[in-house]
Protein backbone atom coordinates (compact mmCIF):
# COMPACT_ATOMS: atom_id res chain seq x y z
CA UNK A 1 -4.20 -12.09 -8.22
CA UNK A 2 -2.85 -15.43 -6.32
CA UNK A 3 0.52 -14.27 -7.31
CA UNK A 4 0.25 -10.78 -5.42
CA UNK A 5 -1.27 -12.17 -2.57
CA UNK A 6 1.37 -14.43 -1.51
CA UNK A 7 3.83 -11.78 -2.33
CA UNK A 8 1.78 -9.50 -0.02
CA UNK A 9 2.14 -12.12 2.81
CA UNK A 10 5.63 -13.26 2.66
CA UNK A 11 6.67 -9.27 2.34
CA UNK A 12 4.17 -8.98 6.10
CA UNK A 13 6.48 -11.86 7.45
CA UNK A 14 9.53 -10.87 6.27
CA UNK A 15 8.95 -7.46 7.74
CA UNK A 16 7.70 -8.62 10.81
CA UNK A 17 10.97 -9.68 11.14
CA UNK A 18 12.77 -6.20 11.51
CA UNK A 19 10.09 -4.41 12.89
CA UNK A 20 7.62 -4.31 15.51
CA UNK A 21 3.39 -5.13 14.73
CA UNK A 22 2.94 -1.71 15.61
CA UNK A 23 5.37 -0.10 13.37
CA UNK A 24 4.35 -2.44 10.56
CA UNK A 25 0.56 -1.73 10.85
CA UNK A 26 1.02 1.75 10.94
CA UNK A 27 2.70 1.43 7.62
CA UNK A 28 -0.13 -1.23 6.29
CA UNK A 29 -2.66 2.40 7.27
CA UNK A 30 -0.91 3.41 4.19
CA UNK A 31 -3.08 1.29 1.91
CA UNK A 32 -5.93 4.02 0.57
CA UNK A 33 -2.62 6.22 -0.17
CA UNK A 34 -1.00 3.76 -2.10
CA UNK A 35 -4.59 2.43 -3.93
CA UNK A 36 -5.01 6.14 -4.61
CA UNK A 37 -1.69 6.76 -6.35
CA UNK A 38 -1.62 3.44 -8.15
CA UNK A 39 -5.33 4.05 -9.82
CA UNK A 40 -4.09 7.24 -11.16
CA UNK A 41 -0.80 6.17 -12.52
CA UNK A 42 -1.88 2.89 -13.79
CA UNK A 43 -5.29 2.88 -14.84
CA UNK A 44 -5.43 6.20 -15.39
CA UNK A 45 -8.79 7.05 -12.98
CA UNK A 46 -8.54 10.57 -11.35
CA UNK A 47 -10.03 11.57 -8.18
CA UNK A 48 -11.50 14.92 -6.48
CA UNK A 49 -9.14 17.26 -5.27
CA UNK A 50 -10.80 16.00 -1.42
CA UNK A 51 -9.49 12.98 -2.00
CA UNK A 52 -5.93 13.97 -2.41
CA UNK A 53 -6.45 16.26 0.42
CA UNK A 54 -7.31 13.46 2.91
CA UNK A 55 -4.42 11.49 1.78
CA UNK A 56 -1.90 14.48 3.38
CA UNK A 57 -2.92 13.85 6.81
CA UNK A 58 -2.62 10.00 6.51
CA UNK A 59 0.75 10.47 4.64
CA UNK A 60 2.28 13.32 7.09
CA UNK A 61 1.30 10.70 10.02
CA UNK A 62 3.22 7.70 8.27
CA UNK A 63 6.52 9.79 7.81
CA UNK A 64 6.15 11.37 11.41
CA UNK A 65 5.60 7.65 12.91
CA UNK A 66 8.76 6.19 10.51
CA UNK A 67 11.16 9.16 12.00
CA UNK A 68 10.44 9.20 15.37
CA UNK A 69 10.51 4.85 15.62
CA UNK A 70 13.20 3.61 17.79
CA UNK A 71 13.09 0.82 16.36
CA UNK A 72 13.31 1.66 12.79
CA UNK A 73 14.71 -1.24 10.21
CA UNK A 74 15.66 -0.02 6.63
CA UNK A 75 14.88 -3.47 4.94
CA UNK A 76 11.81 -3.99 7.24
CA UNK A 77 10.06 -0.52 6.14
CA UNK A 78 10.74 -1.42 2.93
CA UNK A 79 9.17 -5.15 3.01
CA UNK A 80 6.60 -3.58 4.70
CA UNK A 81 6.49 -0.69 2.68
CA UNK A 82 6.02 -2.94 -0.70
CA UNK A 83 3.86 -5.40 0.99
CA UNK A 84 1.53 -1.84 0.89
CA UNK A 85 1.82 -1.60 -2.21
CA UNK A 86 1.09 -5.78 -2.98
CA UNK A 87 -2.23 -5.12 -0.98
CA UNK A 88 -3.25 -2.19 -2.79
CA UNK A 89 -2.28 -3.82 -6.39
CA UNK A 90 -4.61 -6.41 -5.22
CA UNK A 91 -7.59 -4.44 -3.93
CA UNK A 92 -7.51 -2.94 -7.54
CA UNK A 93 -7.62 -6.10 -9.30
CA UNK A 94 -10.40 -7.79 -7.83
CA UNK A 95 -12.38 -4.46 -8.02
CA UNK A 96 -11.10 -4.33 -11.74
CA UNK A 97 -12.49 -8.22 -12.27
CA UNK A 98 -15.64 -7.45 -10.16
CA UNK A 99 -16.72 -4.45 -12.45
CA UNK A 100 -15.73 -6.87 -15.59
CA UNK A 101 -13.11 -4.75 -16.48
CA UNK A 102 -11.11 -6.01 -19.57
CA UNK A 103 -7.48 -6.30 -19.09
CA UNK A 104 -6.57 -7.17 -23.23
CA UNK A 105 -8.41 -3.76 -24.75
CA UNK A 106 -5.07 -2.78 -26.04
């Protein structure tokens, strides 16, 4: 969980670096999306069709910001982009070692 923190910080610093605060926090709103998506693919959890549908608004906003930026950086959207998906890996594994979830059933 130490691991994909740091990772999570030095992909925030590195994007920093290409694009603005705003830009990059507007990506970081991404988060529940990203949480969402990796629950279902990796752990296998599924949702209500509500929460899917709240997603399309949040999604729709992130791709409307990204196109219209001025100052939009390839490599910086996609530090930021994976630094998302660092923060959302994490928020599942200390939920996952706060429920006691056991990672070696297999």
């Amino acid at each position: 969980m130490s691991f994909v923190f740091c990772i999570n910080i030095v992909l925030g610093n590195v994007s920093l670096r290409y694009i603005p605060v705003s830009f990059m926090q507007t990506i970081k709103s991404f988060t529940p999306a990203t949480t969402v998506v990796l629950q279902w693919l990796v752990w296998r959890n599924y949702f209500e069709w509500r929460i899917w549908a709240s997603l399309v608004p949040i999604v729709g906003g992130i791709l409307l910001t990204s196109v219209t930026e001025l100052s939009f950086n390839m490599f910086g959207f996609c530090a930021a982009l994976f630094g998302c998906l660092a923060t959302s890996t994490k928020t599942i594994l200390a939920e996952s070692l706060l429920h006691g979830y056991k990672f070696d059933r297999y």
